[in-house]
Structures are given as C-alpha cells and as structure tokens.
C-alpha atoms as a PDB file:
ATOM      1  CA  UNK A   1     -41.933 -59.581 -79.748  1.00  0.00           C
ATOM      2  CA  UNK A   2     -40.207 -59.825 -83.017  1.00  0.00           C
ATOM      3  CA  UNK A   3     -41.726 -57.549 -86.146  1.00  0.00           C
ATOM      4  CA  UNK A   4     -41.991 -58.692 -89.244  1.00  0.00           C
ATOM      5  CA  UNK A   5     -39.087 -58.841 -91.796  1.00  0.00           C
ATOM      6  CA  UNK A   6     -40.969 -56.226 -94.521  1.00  0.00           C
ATOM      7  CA  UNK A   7     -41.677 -52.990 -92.176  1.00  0.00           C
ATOM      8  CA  UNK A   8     -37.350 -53.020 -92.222  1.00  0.00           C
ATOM      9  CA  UNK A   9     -37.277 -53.638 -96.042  1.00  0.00           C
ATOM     10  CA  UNK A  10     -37.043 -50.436 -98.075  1.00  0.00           C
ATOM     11  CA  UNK A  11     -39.969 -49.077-100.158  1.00  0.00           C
ATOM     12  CA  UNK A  12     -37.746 -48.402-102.924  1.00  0.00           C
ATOM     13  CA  UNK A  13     -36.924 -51.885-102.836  1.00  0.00           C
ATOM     14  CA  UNK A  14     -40.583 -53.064-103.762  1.00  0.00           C
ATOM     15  CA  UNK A  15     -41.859 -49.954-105.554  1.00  0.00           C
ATOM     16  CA  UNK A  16     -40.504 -51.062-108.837  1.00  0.00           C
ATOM     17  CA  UNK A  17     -42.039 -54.628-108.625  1.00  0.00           C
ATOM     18  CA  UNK A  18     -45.749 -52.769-108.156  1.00  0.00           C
ATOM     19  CA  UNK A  19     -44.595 -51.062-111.340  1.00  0.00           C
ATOM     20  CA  UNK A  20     -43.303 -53.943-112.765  1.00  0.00           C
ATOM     21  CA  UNK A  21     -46.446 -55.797-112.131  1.00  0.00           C
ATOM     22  CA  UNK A  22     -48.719 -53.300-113.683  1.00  0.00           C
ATOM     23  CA  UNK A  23     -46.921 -52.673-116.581  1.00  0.00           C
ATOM     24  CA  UNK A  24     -47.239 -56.216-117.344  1.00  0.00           C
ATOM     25  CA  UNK A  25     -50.858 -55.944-117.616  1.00  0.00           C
ATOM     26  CA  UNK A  26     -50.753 -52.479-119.451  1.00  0.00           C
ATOM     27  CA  UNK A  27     -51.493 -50.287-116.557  1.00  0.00           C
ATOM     28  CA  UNK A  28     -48.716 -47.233-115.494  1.00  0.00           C
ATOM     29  CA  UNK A  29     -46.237 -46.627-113.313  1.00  0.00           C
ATOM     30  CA  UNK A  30     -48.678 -43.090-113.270  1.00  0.00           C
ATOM     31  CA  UNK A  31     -51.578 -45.347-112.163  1.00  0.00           C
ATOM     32  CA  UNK A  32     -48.848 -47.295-109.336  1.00  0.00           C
ATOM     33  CA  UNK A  33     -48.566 -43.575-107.672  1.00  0.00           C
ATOM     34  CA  UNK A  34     -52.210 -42.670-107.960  1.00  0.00           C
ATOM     35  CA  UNK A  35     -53.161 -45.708-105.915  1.00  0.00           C
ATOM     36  CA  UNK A  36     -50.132 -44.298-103.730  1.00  0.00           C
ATOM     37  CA  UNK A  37     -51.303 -40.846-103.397  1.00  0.00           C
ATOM     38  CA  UNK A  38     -54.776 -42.203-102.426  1.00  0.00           C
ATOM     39  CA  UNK A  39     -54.026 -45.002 -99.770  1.00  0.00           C
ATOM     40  CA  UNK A  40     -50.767 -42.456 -98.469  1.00  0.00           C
ATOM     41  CA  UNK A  41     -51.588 -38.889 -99.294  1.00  0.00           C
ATOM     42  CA  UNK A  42     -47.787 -38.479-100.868  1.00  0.00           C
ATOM     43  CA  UNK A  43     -47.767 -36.568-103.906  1.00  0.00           C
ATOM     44  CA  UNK A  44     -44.907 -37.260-106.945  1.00  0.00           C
ATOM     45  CA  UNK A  45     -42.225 -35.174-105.439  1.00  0.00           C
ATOM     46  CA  UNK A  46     -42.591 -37.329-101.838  1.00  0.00           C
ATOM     47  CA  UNK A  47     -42.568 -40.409-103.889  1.00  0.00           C
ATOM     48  CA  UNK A  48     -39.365 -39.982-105.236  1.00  0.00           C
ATOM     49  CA  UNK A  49     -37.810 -38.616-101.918  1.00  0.00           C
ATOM     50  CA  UNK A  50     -39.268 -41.792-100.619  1.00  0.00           C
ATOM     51  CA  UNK A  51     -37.774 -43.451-102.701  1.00  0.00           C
ATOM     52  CA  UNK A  52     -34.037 -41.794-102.862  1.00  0.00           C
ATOM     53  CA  UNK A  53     -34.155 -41.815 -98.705  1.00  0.00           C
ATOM     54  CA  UNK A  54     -34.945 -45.741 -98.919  1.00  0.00           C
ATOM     55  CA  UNK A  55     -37.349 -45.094 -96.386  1.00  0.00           C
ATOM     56  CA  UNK A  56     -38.329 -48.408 -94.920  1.00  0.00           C
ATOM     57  CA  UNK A  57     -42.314 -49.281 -94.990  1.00  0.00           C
ATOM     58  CA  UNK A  58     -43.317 -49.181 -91.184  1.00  0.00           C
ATOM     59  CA  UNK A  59     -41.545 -45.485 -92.047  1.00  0.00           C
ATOM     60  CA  UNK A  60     -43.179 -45.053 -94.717  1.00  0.00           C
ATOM     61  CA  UNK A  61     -46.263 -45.359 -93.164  1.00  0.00           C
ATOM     62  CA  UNK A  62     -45.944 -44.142 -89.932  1.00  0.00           C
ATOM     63  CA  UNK A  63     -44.759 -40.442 -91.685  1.00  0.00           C
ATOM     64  CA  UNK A  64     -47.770 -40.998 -94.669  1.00  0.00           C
ATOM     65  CA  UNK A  65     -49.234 -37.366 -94.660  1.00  0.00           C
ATOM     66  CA  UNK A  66     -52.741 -38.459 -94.283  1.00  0.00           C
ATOM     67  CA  UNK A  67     -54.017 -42.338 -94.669  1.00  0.00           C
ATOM     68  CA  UNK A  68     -57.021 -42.261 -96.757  1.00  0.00           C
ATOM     69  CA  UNK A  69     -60.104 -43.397 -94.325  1.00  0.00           C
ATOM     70  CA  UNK A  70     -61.616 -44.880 -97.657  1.00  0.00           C
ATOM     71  CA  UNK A  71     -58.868 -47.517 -97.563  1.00  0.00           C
ATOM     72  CA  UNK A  72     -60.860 -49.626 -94.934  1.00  0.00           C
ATOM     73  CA  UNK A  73     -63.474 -50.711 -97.669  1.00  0.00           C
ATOM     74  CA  UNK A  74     -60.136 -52.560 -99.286  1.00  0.00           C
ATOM     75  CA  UNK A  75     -61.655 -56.353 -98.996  1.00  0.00           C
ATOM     76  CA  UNK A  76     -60.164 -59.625-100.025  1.00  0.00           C
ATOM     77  CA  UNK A  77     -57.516 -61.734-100.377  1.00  0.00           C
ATOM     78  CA  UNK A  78     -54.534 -60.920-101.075  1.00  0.00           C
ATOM     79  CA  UNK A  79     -51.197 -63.821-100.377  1.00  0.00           C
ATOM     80  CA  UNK A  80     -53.845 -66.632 -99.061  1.00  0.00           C
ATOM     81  CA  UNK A  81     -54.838 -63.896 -96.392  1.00  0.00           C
ATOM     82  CA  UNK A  82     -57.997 -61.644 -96.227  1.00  0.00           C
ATOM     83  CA  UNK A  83     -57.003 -57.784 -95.884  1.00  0.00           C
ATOM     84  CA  UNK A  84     -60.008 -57.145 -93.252  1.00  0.00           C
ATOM     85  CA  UNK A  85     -58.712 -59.797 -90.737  1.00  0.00           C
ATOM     86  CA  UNK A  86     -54.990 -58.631 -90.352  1.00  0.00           C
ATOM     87  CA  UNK A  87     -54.823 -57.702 -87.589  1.00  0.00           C
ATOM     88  CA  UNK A  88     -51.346 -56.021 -87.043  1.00  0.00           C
ATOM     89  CA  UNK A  89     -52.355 -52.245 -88.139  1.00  0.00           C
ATOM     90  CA  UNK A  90     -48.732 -51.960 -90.009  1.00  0.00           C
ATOM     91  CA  UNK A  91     -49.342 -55.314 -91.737  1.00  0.00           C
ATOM     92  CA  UNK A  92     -52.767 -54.591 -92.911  1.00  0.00           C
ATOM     93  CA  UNK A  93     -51.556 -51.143 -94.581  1.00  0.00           C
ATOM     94  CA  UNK A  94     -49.003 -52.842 -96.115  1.00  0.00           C
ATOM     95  CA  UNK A  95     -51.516 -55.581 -97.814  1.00  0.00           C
ATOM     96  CA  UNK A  96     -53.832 -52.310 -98.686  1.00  0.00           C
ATOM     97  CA  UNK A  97     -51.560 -51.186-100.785  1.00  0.00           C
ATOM     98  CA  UNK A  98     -50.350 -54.967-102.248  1.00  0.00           C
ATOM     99  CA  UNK A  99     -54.122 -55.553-103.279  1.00  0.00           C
ATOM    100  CA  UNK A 100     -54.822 -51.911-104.984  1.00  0.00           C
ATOM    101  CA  UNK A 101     -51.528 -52.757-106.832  1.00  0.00           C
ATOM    102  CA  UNK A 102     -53.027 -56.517-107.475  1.00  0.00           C
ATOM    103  CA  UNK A 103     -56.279 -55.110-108.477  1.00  0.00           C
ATOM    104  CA  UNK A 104     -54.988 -52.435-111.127  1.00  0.00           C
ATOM    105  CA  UNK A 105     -53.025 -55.366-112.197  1.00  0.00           C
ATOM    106  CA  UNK A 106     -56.070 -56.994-112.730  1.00  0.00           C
ATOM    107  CA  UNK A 107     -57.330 -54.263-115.062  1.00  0.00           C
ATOM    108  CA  UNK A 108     -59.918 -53.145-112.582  1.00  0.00           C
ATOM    109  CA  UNK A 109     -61.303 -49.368-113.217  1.00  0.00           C
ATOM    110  CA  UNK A 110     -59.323 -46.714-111.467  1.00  0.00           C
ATOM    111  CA  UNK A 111     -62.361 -45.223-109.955  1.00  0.00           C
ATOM    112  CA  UNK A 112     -63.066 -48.633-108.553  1.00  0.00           C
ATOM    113  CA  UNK A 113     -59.778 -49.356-107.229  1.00  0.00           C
ATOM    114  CA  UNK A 114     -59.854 -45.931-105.704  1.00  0.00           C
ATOM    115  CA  UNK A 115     -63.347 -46.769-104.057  1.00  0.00           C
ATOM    116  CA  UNK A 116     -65.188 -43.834-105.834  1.00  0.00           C
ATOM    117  CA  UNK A 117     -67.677 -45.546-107.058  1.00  0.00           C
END
C-alpha cells in the first residue's frame, strides 16, 4: 500500500509556513515551537537539528522524544477532515500539529491550545 506524499516531505520544508501563518495573525515563531515542544517533546536545540537534518515528518515523528498523551483531546476540523476520525496514526499526528498551528493562528489562548485548561 502506497503512503502518503507528506510523511516523505521534509519538516523543514513546512515549518516556516506554521511560522508564516502565525505571524500573520501576530502570534510567534516562539509560540510555533511551544505547540512543538508540547505535541513532540523536542526542545529548541532539536528543533533546529530537525530542521538542518531535513528530517522528513513520519521521521520526525516516529524519533519525537515523548508524544504528549494530552494531544488526543485535539478535536475538529482541520482541511474538511475531523482530527479524531483519521485514522492512519502518522496522519492524525500530522493534522495534531496542523490544527494547534491553525488554532494559535486563530488567536486562541496558549493555555488552551496547549489543553491546560
């Protein structure tokens, strides 16, 4: 069975539209690798390695020193599709981390994006 085109696309290849796309809406690229530090447990220094190895996302992922368990109450829709019903574990991580990005975006708190409240 064929995967999908993105887990072979490099990280550093989307990483600067999540910035891109939050900046736009006044939000950080500091608030981009929060969400990333939550969802992933990489700090700043395995960000940027990420990012200088173009480490592709099923990678990315699959090496993510420890998934936050918290991510599961991510809910909605995010590209016409809702986040619970993916199906394809790799998929769904990837469309965790698109809606945390969308909702910052959205100027949603930080403490609610990072489901501490």
């Amino acid at each position: 069975m064929p995967t999908h085109r993105i887990y072979s696309i490099s990280f550093a290849s989307v990483y600067p539209h999540y910035v891109a796309k939050a900046e736009k809406k006044g939000r950080s690229k500091a608030e981009v690798d929060q969400i990333i530090a939550w969802l992933t447990g990489y700090g700043p220094a395995e960000i940027e390695t990420v990012l200088g190895e173009k480490t592709d996302f099923e990678t990315f992922f699959a090496q993510a020193p420890a998934l936050n368990p918290l991510r599961a109450l991510v809910k909605g829709v995010i590209c016409g599709v809702r986040v619970e019903e993916i199906e394809e574990p790799l998929m769904r991580e990837i469309r965790y981390l698109d809606k945390l990005v969308d909702e910052l975006a959205k100027g949603r708190k930080m403490e609610k994006i990072l489901r501490s409240e």
